[in-house]
Protein backbone atom coordinates (compact mmCIF):
# COMPACT_ATOMS: atom_id res chain seq x y z
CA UNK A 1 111.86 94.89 99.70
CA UNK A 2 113.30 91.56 99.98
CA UNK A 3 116.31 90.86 102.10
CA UNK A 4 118.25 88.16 103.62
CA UNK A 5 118.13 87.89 107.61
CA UNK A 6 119.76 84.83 108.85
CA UNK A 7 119.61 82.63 105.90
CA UNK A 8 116.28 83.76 105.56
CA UNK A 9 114.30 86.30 102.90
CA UNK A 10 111.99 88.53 104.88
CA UNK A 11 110.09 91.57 103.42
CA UNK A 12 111.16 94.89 104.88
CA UNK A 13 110.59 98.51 104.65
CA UNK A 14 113.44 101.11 104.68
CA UNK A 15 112.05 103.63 107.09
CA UNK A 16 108.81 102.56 109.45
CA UNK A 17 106.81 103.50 112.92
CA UNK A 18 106.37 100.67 115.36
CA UNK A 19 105.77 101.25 119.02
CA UNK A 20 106.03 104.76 119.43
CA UNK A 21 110.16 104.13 117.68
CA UNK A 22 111.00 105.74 114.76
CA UNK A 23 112.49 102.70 113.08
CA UNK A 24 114.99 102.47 109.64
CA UNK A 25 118.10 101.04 108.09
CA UNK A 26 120.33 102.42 108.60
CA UNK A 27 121.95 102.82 105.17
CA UNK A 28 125.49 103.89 106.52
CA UNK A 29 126.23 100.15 107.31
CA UNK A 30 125.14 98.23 104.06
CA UNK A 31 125.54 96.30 102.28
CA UNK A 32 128.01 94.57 105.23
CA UNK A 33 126.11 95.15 108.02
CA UNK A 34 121.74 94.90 107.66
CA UNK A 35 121.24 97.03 111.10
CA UNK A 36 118.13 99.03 112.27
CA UNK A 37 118.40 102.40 113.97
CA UNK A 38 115.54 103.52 116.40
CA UNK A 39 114.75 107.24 117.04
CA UNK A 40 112.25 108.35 120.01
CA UNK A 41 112.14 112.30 119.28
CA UNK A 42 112.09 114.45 116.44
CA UNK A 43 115.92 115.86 116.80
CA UNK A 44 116.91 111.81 116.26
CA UNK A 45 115.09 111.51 113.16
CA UNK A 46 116.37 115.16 111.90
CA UNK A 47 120.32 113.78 112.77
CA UNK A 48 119.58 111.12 110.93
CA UNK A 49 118.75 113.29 107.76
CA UNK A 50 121.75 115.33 108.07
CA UNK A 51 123.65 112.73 108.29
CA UNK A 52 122.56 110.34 105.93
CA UNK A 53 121.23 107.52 107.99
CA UNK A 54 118.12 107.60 105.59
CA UNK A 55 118.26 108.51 101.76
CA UNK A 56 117.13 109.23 98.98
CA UNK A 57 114.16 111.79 98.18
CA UNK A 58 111.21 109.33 99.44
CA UNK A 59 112.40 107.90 102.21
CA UNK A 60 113.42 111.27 103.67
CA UNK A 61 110.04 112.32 103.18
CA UNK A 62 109.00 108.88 104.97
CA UNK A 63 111.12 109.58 108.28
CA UNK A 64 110.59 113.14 107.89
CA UNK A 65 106.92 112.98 108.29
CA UNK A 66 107.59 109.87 111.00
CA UNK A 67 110.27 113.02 113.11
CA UNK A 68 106.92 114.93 112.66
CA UNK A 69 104.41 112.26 114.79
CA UNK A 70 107.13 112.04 117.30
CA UNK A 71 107.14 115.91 117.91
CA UNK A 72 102.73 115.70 118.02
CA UNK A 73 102.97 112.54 119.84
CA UNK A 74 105.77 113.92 122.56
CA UNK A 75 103.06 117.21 122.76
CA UNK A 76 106.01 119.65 121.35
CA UNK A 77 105.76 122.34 119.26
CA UNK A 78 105.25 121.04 116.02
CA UNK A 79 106.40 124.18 114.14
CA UNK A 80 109.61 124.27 115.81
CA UNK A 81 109.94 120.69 114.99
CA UNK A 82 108.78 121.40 111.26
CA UNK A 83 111.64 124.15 111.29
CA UNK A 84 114.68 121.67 112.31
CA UNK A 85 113.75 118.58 110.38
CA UNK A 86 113.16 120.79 107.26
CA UNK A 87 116.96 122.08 107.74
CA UNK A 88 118.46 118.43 107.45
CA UNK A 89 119.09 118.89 104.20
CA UNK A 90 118.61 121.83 101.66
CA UNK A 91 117.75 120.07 98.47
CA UNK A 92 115.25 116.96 98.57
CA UNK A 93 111.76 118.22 97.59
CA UNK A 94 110.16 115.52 99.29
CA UNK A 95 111.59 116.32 103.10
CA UNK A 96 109.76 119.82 103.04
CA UNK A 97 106.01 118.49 100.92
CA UNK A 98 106.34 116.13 103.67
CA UNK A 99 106.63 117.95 106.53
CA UNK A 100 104.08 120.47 105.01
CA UNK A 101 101.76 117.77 104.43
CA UNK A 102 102.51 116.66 108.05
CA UNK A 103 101.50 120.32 110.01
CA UNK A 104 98.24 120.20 108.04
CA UNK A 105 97.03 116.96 109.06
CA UNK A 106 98.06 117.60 112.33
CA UNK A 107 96.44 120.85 112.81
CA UNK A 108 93.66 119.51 111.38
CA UNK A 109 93.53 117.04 114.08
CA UNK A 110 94.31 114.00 112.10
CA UNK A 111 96.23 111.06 114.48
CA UNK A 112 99.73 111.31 114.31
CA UNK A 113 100.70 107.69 113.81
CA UNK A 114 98.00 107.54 110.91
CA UNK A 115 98.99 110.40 109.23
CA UNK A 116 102.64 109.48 108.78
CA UNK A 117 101.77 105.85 108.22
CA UNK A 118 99.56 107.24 105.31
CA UNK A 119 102.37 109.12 103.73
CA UNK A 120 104.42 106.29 103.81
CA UNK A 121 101.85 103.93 102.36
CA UNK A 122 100.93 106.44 99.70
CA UNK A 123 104.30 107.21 98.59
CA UNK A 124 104.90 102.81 98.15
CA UNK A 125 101.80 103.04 96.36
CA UNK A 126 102.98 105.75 93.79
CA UNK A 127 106.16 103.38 93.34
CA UNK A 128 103.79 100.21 92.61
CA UNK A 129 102.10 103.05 89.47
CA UNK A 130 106.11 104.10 88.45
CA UNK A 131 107.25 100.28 88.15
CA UNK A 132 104.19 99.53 86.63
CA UNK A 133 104.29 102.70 83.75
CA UNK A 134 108.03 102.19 83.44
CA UNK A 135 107.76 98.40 82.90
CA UNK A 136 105.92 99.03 79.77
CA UNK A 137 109.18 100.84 78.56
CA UNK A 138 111.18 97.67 79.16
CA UNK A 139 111.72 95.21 76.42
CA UNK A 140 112.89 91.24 77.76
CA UNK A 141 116.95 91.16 76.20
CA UNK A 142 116.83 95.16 77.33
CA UNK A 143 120.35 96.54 78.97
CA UNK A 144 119.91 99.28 81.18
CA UNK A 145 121.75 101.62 83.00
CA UNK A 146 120.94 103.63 86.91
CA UNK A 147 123.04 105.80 88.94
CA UNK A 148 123.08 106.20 92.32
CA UNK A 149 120.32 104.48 94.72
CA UNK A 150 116.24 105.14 93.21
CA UNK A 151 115.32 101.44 94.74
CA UNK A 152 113.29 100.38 97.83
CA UNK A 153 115.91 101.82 100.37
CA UNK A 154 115.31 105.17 99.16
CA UNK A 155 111.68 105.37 98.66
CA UNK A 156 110.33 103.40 101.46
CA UNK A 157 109.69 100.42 99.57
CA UNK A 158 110.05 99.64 95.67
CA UNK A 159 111.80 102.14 94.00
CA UNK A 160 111.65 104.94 91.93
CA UNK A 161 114.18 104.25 89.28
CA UNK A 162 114.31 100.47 90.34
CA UNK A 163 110.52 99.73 90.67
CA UNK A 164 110.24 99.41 86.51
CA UNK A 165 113.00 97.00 86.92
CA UNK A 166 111.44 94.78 89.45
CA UNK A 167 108.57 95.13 87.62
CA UNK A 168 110.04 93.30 84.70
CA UNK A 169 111.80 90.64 86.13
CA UNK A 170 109.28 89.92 88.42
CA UNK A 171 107.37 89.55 84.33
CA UNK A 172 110.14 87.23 83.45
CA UNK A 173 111.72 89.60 81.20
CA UNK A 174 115.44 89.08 80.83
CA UNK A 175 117.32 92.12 81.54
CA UNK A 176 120.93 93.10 82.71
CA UNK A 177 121.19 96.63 84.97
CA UNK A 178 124.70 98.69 84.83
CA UNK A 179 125.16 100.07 88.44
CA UNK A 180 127.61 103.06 88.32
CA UNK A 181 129.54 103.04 91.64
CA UNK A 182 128.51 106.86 92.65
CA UNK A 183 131.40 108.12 94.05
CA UNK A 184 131.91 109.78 96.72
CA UNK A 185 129.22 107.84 98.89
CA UNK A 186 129.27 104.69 96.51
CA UNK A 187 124.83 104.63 96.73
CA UNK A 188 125.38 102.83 93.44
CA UNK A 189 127.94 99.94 94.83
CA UNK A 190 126.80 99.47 98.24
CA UNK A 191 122.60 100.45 98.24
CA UNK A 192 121.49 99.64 94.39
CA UNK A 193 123.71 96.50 93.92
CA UNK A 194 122.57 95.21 97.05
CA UNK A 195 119.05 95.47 96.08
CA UNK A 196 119.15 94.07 92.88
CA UNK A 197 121.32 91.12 94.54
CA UNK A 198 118.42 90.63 97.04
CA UNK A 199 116.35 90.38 93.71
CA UNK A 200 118.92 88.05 91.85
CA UNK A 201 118.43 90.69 89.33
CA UNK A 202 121.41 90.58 86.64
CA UNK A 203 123.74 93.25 87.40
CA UNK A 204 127.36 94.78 86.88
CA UNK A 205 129.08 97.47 89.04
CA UNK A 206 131.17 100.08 87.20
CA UNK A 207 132.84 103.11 87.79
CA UNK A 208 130.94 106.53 87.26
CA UNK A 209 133.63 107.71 84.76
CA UNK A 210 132.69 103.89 82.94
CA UNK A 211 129.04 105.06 82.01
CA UNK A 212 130.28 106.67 78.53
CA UNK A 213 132.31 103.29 77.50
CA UNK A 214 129.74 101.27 78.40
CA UNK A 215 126.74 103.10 76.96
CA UNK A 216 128.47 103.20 73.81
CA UNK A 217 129.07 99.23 73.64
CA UNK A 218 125.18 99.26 73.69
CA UNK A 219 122.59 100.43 76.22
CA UNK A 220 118.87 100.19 75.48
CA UNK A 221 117.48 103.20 78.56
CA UNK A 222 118.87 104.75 81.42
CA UNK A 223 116.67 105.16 84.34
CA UNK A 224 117.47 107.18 87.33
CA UNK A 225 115.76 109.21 90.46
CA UNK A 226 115.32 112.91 91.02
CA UNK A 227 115.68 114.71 94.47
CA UNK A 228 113.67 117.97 92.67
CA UNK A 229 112.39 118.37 89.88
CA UNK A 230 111.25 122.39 88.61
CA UNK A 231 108.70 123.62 86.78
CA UNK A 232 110.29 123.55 83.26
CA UNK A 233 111.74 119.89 83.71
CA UNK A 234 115.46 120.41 84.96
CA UNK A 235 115.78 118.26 87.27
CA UNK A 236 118.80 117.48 90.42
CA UNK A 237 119.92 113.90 91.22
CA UNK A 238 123.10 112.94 92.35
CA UNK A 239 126.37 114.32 91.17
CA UNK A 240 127.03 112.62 87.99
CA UNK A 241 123.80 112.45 86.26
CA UNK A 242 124.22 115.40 84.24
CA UNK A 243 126.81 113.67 82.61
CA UNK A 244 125.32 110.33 81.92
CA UNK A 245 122.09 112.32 80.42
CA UNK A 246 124.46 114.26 78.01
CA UNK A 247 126.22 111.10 76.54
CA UNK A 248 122.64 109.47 76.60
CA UNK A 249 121.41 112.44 74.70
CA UNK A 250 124.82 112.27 72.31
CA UNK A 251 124.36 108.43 71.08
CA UNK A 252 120.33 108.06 71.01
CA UNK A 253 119.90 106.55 74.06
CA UNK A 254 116.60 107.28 76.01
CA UNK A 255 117.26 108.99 79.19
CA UNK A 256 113.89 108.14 81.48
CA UNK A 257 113.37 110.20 85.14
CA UNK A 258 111.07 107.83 87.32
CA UNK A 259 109.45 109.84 90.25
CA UNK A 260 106.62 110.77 92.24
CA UNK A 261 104.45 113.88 91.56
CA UNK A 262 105.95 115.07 95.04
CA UNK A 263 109.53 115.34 93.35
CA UNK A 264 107.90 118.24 91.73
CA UNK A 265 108.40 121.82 93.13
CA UNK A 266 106.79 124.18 90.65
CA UNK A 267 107.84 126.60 93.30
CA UNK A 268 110.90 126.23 91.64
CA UNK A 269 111.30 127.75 88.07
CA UNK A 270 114.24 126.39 86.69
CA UNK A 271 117.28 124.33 87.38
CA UNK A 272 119.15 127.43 88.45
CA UNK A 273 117.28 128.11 91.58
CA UNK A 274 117.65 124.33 92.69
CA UNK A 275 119.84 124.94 96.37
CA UNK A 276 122.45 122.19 95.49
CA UNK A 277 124.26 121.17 99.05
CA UNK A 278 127.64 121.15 99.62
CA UNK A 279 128.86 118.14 101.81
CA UNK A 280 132.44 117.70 103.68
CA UNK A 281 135.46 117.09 102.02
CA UNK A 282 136.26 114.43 103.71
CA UNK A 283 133.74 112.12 101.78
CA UNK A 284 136.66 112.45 98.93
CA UNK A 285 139.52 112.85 101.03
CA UNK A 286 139.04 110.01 103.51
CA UNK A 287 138.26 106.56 103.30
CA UNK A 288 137.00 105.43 106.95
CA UNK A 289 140.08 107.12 109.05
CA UNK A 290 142.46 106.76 106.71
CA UNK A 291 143.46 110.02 104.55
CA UNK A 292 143.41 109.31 100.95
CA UNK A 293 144.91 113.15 99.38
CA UNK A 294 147.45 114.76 99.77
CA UNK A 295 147.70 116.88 103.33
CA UNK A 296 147.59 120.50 101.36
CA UNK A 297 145.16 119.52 98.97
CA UNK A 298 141.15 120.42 99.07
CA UNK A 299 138.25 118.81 97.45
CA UNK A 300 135.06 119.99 96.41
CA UNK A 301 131.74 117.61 96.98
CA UNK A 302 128.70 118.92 95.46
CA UNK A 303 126.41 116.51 96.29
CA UNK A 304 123.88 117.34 92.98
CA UNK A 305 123.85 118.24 90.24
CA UNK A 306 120.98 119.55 87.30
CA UNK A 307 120.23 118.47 84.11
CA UNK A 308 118.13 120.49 82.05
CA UNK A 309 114.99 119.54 80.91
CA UNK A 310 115.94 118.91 77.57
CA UNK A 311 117.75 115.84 77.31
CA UNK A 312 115.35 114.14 79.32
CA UNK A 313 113.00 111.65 77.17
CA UNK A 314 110.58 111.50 79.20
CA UNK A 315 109.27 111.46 83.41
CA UNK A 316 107.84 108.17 84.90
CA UNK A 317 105.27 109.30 87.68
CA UNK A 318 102.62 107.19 89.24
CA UNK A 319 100.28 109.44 86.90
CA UNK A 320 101.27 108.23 83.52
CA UNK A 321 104.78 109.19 81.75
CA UNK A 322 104.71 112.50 80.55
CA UNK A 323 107.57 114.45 78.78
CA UNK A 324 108.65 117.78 80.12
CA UNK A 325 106.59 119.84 77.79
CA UNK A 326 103.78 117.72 80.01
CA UNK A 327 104.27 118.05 83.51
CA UNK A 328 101.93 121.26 83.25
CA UNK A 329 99.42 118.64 83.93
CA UNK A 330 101.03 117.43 87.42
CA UNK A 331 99.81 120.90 88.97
């Protein structure tokens, strides 16, 4: 991705391995702050999971598989490693196909460094095939709509959701991007909008309870990521995309999933056995230190939520774009 480091644009990735370092933004401190956390052993690089150092479904898989060459490179047990970086967080698909992916190569005596390099190249190189597929969707004069972060930050480099939009304006196409906020974590306001302004793609923040007002004023697609993705096409992204898909679904609007094929868990039947994770309170509650509720009063943060299957239009994968009546042939 393209970012600005001391007055000057530089091309970076979001998560990468350079001299034996685990190295990644740290996404905690944008868009203020462009700073780059390095982790030497496995337990680092499953902290920074859990606590959101790294996101989005991609890039976890990215540092997940990186926490994994630490642990074979460091001559520990890569099971128990496989174990604790897989409990970072319950619901991404791509943290446990990567780690999976990860003890096979390894046991079958692949290098470490190349093996986890290779993930990360192949999962860029999926995003290159979604941009390119999802461009052909996009129309110069077209409005669209995202929610939460799908860009180069969470998938390593590109995007999921965002690559069909570089795509196009890197075509010349004239587009405009609505960028809900995504409360409580604000991906949307502080991840996509800075990508997009790295980009000088046209853009507009607004808040997620906005999405219905603004749709309705006109909207030609809205794009987003999926952290999983079950066999029958329900899909869970972050909390608030159920809702956008439903009003998408209510006024005509095409409602587009871009993600890779390893989004997919056809372990998973339906939306209902999707694990969606709870995460403090205190994301709602507090703003930095300062307490923003009431003392006596509790919040609930699902961090997910699932949309069924049916008011999707179609999925953008780096193998074609396929509705959900289709993804039989992503097996």
């Amino acid at each position: 991705m393209k970012v600005g480091v001391g007055g000057n644009g530089k091309d970076i990735r979001a998560v990468w391995f350079e001299n034996g370092v685990v190295r990644m933004i740290d996404q905690r401190r944008l868009p203020n702050d462009l700073t780059i956390a390095d982790l030497r052993t496995y337990e680092e690089v499953a902290s920074a999971i859990r606590i959101m150092t790294v996101r989005g479904a991609p890039s976890i898989g990215a540092a997940a598989a990186y926490g994994m060459c630490l642990a074979a490179l460091r001559e520990e047990n890569i099971e128990k490693a496989a174990k604790l970086i897989k409990s970072a967080r319950p619901t991404a698909n791509d943290l446990f196909y990567a780690v999976d992916h990860m003890l096979s190569e390894l046991k079958n005596g692949t290098d470490p460094v190349k093996a986890a390099d290779g993930y990360a190249q192949i999962t860029v190189d999926k995003c290159v095939k979604i941009g390119e597929y999802g461009n052909s969707l996009i129309r110069s004069g077209d409005i669209l709509m995202t929610h939460c972060n799908a860009g180069a930050l969470a998938t390593v480099d590109v995007g999921t959701a965002l690559a069909p939009m570089r795509k196009a304006w890197s075509d010349e196409k004239n587009i405009f991007v609505y960028v809900s906020e995504t409360r409580p974590r604000l991906q949307g306001m502080q991840l996509t909008a800075w990508e997009l302004s790295q980009e000088g793609i046209p853009h507009a923040i607004i808040a997620d309870g906005a999405s219905g007002h603004f749709m309705k004023k006109g909207v030609s697609m809205v794009i987003v990521g999926a952290d999983r993705i079950a066999a029958n096409g329900d899909f869970a992204n972050k909390i608030g995309t159920y809702g956008k898909a439903v009003i998408a679904h209510e006024l005509g609007i095409p409602f587009y999933v871009a993600a890779p094929v390893s989004t997919f868990d056809f372990g998973t039947a339906t939306g209902d056995d999707i694990i969606i994770e709870d995460r403090p309170e205190e994301e709602i509650t507090m703003i930095g230190s300062m307490r923003i509720a009431p003392v006596s009063s509790r919040a609930l943060n699902p961090s997910f939520d699932v949309t069924p299957a049916r008011y999707v239009t179609s999925f953008i994968t780096e193998k074609g774009i396929l509705a959900p009546s289709e993804i039989e042939k992503m097996r």
